[in-house]
N, C-alpha and C. Protein backbone atom coordinates (compact mmCIF):
# COMPACT_ATOMS: atom_id res chain seq x y z
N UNK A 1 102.75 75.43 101.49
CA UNK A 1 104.11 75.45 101.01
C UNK A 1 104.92 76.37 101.91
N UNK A 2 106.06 75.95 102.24
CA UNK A 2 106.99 76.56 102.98
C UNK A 2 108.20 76.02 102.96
N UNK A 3 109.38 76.72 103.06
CA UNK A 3 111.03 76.17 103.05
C UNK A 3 111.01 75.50 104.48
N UNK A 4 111.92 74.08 103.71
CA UNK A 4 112.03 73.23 105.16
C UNK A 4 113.37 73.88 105.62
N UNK A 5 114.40 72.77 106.32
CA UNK A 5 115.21 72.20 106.85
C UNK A 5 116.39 73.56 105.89
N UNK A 6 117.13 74.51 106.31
CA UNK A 6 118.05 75.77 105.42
C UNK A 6 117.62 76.76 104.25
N UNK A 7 116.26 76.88 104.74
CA UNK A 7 115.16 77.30 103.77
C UNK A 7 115.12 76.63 102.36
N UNK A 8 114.92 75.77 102.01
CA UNK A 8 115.46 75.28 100.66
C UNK A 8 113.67 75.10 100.88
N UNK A 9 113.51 74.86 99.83
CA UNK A 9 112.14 74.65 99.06
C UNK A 9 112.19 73.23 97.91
N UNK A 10 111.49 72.54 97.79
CA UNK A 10 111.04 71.32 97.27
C UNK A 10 109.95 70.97 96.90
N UNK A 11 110.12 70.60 95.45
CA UNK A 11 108.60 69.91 94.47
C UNK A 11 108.15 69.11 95.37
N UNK A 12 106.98 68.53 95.24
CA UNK A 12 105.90 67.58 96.12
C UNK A 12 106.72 65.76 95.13
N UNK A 13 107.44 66.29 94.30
CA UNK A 13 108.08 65.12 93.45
C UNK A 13 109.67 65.13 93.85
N UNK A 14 110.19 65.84 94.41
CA UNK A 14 111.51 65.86 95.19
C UNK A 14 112.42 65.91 94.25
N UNK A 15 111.97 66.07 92.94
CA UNK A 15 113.29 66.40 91.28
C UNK A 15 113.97 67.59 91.48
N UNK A 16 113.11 68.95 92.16
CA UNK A 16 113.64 70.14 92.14
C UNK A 16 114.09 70.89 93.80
N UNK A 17 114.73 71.45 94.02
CA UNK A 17 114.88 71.96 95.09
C UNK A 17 116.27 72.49 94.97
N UNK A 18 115.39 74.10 95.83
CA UNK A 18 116.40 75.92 95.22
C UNK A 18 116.32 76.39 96.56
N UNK A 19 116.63 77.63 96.70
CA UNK A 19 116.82 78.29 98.01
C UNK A 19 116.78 79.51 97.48
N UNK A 20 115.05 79.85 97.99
CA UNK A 20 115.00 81.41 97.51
C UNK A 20 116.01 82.79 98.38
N UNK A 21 116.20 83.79 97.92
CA UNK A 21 116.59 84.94 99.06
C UNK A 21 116.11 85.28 100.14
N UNK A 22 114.55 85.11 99.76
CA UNK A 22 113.32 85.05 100.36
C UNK A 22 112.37 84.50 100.27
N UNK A 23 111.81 84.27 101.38
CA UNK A 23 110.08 83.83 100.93
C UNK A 23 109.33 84.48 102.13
N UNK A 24 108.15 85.39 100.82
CA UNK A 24 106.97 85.94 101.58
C UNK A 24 105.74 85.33 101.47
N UNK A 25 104.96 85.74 101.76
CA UNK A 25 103.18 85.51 101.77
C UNK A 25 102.70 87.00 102.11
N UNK A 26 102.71 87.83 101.03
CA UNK A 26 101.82 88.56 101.54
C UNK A 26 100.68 88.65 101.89
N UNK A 27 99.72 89.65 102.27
CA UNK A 27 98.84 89.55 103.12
C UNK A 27 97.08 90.47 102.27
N UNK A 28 98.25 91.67 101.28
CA UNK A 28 97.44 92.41 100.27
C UNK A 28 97.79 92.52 98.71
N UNK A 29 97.14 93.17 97.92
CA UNK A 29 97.97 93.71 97.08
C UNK A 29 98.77 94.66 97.15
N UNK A 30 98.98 95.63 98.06
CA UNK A 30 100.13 96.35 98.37
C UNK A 30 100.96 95.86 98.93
N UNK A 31 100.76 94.45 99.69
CA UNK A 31 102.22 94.24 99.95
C UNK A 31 102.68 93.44 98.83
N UNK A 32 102.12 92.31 97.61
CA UNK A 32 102.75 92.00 96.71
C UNK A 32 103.37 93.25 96.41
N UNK A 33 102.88 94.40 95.36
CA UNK A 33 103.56 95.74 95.24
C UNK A 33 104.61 96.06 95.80
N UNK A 34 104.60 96.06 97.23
CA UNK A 34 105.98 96.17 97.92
C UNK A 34 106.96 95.41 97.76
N UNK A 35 106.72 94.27 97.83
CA UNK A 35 107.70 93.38 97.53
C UNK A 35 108.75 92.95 96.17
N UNK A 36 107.80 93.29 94.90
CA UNK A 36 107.86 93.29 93.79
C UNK A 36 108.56 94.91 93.43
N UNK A 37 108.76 95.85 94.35
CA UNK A 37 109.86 96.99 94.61
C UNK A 37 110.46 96.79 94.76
N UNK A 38 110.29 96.16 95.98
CA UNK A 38 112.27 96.20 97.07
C UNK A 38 112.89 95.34 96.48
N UNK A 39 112.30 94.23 95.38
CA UNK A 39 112.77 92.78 94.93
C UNK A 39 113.80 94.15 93.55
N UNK A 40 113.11 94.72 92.91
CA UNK A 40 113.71 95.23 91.99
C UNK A 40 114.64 96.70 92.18
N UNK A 41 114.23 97.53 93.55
CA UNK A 41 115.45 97.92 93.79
C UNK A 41 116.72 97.69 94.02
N UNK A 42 116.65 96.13 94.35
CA UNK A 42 118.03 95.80 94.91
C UNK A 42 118.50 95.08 93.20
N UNK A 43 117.99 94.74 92.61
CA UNK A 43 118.18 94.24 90.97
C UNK A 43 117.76 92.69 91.52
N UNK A 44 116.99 92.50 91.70
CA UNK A 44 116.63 91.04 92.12
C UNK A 44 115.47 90.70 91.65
N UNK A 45 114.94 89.55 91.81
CA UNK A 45 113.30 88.99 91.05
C UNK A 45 112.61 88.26 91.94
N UNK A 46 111.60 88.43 91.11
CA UNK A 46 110.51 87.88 91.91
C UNK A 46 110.09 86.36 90.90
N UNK A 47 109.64 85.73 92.20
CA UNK A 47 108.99 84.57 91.63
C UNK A 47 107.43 83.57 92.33
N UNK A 48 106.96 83.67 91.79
CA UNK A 48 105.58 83.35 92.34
C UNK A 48 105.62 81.50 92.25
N UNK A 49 104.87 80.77 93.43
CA UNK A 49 105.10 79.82 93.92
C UNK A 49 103.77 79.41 94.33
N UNK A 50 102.92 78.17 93.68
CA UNK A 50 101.71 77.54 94.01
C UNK A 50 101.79 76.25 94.90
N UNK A 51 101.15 75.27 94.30
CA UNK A 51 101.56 74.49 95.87
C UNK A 51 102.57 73.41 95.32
N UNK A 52 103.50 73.79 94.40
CA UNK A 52 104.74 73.40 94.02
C UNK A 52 104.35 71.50 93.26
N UNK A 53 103.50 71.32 92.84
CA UNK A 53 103.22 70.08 92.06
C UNK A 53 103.53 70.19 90.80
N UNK A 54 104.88 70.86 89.80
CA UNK A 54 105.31 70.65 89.29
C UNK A 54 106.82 70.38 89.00
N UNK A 55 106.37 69.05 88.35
CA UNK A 55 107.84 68.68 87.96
C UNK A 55 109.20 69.71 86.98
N UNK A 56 108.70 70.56 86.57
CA UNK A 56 109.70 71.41 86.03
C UNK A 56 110.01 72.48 86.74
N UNK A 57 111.13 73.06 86.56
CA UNK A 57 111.69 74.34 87.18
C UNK A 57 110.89 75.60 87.11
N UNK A 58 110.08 75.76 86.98
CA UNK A 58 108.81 76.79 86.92
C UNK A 58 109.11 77.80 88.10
N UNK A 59 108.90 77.27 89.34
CA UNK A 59 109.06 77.96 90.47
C UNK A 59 110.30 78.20 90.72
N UNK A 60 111.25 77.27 90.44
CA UNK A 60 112.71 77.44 90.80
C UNK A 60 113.50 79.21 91.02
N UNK A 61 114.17 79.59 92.24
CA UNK A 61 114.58 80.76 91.74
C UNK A 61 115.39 81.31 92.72
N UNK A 62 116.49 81.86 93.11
CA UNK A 62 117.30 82.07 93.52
C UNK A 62 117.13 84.04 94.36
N UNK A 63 115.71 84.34 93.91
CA UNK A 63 115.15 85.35 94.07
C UNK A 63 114.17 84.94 95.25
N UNK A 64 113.34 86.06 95.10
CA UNK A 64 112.51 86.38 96.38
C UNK A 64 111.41 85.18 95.76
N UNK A 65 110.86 84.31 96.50
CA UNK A 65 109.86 83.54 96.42
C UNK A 65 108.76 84.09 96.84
N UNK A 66 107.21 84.04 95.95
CA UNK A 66 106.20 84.44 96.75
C UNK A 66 104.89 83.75 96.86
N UNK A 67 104.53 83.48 97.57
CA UNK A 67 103.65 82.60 97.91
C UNK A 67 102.13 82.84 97.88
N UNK A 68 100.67 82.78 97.46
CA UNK A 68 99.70 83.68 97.76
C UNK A 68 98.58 83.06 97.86
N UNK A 69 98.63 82.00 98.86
CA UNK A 69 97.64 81.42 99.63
C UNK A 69 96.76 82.28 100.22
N UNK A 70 97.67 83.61 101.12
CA UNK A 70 96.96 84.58 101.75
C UNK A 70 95.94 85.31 100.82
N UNK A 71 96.29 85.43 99.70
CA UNK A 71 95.64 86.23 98.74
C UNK A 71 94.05 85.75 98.15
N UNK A 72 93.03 85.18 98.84
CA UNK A 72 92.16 84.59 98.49
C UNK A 72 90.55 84.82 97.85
N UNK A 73 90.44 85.96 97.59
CA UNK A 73 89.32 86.45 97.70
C UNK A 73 89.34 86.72 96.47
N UNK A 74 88.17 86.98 95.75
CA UNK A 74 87.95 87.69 94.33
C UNK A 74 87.15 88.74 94.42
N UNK A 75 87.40 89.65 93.80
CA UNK A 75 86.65 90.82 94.15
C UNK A 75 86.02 91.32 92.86
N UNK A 76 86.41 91.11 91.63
CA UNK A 76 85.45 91.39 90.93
C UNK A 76 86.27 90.37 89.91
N UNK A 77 85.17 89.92 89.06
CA UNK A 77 85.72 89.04 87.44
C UNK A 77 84.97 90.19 86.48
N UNK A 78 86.12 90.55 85.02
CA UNK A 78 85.54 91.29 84.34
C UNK A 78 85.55 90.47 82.67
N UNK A 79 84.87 90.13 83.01
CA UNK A 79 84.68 88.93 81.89
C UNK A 79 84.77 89.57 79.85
N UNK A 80 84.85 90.97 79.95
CA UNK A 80 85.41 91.65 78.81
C UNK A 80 87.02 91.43 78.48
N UNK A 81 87.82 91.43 80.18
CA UNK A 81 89.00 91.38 79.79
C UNK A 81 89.49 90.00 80.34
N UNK A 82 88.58 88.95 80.53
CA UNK A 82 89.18 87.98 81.47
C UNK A 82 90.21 88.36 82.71
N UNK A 83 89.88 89.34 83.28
CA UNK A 83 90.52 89.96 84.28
C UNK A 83 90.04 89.20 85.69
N UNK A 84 90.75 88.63 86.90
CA UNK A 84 90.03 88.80 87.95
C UNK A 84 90.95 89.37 89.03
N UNK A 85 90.15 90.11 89.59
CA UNK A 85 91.19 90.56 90.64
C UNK A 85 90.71 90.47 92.07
């Protein structure tokens, strides 16, 4: 997933399409963290973005888009809290 043609972004169904402020991919969890700062120092939002196969406005957002393909690894499942991180 990535903004085409004026960064605009588009469902895999072509119903929806927004133009985030931004779009990242971070690389860690500190840079989500970072981002999810600077998104709210400036009074702005964040919005998290999969590989956009839904038909509803879910992803839609006029905020920082974030993407986390990069983010792939699991490092521990804690199956007390359904946690994985």
């Amino acid at each position: 997933m990535q903004p085409g043609r004026g960064g605009y972004v588009t469902n895999w169904g072509g119903n929806q399409s927004w133009r985030p402020s931004a779009f990242v991919r971070p690389s860690s969890e500190d840079d989500v963290a970072a981002q999810i700062t600077k998104a709210a120092a400036g009074g702005g939002t964040v919005r998290a973005i999969g590989s956009a196969h839904s038909f509803t406005a879910t992803a839609v957002t006029n905020g920082v888009q974030i993407e986390l393909s990069n983010l792939d690894e699991v490092y521990e499942v804690d199956t007390t809290t359904k946690r994985v991180t």
